[in-house]
N, C-alpha and C. Protein backbone atom coordinates (compact mmCIF):
# COMPACT_ATOMS: atom_id res chain seq x y z
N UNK A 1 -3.79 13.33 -3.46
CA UNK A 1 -4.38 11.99 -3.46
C UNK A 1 -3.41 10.99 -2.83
N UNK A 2 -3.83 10.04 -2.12
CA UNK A 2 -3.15 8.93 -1.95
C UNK A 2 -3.51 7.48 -2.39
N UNK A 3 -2.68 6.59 -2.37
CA UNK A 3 -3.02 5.33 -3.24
C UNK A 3 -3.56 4.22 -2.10
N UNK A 4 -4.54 3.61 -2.38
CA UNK A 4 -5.44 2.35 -1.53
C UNK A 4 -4.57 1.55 -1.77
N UNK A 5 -4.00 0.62 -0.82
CA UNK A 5 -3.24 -0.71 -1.07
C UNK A 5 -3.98 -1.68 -0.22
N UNK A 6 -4.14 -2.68 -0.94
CA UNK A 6 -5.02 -4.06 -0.19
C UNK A 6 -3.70 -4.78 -0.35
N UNK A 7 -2.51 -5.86 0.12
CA UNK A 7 -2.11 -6.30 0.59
C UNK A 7 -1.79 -7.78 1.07
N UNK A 8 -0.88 -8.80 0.91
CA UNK A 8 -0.85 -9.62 1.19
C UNK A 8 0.68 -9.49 1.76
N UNK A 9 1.17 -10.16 2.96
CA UNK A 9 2.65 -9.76 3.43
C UNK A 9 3.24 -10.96 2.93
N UNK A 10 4.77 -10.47 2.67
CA UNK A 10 5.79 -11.48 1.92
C UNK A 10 5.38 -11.84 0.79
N UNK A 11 4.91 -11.81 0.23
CA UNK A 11 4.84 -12.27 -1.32
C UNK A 11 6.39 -12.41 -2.36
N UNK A 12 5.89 -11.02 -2.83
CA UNK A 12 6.88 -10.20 -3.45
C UNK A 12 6.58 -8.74 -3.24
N UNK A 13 8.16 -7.88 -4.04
CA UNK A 13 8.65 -6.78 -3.93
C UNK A 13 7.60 -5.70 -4.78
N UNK A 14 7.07 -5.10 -3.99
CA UNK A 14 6.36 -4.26 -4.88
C UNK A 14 6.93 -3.10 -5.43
N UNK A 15 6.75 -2.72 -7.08
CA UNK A 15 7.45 -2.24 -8.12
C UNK A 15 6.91 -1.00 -8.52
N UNK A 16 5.37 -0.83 -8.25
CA UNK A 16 5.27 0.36 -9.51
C UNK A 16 4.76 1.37 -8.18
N UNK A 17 4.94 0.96 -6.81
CA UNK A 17 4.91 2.18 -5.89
C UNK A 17 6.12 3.18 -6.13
N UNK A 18 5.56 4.36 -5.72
CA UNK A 18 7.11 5.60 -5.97
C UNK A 18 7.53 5.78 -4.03
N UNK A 19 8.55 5.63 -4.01
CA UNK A 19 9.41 5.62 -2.42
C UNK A 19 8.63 6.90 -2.07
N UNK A 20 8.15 6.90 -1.07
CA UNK A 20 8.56 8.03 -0.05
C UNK A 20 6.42 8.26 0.17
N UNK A 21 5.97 7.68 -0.90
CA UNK A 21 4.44 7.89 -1.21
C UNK A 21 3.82 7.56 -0.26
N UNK A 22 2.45 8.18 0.26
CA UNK A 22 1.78 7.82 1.30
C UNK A 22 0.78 6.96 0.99
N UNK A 23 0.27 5.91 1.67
CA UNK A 23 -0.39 4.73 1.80
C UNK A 23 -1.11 4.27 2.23
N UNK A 24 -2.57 3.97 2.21
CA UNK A 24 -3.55 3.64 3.68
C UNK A 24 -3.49 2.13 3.21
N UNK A 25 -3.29 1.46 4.61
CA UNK A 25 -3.06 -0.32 4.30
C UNK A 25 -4.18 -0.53 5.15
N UNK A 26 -4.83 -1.10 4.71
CA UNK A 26 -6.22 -1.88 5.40
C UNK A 26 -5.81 -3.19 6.07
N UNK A 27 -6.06 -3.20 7.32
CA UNK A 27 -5.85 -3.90 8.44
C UNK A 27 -7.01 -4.33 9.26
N UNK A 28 -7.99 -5.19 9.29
CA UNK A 28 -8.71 -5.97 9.31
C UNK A 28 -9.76 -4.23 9.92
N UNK A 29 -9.78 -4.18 8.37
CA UNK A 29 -10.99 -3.20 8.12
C UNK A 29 -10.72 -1.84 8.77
N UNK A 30 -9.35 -1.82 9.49
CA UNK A 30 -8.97 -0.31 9.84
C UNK A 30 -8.30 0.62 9.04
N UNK A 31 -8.42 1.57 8.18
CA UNK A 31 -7.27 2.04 7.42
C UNK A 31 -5.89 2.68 8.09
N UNK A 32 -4.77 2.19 8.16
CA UNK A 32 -3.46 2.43 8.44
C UNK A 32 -3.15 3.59 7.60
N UNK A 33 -2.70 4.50 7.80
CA UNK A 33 -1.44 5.28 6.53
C UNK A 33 -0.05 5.11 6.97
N UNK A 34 0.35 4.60 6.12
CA UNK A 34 1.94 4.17 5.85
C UNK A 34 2.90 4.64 5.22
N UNK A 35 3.61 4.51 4.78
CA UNK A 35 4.45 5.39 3.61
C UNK A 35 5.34 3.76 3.13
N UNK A 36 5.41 3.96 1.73
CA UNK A 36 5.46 2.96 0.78
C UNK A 36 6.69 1.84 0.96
N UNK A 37 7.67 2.58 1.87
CA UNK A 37 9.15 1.78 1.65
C UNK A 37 8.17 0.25 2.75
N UNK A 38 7.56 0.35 3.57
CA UNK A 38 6.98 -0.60 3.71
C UNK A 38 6.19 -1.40 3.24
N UNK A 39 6.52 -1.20 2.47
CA UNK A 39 5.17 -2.46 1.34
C UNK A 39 6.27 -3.03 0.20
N UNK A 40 8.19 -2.71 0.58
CA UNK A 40 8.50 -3.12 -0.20
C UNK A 40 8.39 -4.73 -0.25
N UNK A 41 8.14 -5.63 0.37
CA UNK A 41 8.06 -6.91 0.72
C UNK A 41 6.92 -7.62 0.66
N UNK A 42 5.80 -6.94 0.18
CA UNK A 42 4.60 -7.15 0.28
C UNK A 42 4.14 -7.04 -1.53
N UNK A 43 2.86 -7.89 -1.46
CA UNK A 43 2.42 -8.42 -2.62
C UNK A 43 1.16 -7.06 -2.93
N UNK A 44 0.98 -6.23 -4.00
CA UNK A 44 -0.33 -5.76 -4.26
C UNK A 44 -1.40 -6.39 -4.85
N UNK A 45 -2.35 -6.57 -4.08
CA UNK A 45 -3.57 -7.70 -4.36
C UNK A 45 -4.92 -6.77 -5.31
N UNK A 46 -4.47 -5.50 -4.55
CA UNK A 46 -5.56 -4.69 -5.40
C UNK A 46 -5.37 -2.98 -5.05
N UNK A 47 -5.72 -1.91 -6.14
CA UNK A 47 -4.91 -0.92 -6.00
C UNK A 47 -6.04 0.29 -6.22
N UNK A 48 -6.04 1.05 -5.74
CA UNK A 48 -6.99 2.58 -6.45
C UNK A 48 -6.42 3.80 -5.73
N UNK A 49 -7.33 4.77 -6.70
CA UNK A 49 -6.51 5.94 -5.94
C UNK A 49 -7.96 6.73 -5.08
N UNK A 50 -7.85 7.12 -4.28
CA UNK A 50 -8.83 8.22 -3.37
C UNK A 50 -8.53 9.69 -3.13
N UNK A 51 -9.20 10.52 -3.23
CA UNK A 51 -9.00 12.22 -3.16
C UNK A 51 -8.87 12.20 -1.37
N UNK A 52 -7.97 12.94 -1.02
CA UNK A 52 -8.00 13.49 0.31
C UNK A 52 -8.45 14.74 0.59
């Protein structure tokens, strides 16, 4: 499984992601996959998990 992240940039440090985890960041309706150390700077606005 990987975790849905909706997103706001700069906010704050996001905490309850685990390093290294994979990520789809929604980008004006495109899903991105990312891996988490990038979202350390970023705010979680809203969170779920999806089966791959």
């Amino acid at each position: 499984m990987v975790v849905v992240v909706t997103c706001r940039c700069m906010v704050e440090v996001v905490k309850e992601m685990v390093e290294g985890e994979t990520c789809i960041h929604m980008v004006e309706g495109v899903k991105v996959m990312v891996r988490v150390e990038t979202y350390k700077h970023m705010e979680v606005v809203e969170t779920g998990m999806v089966e791959v």
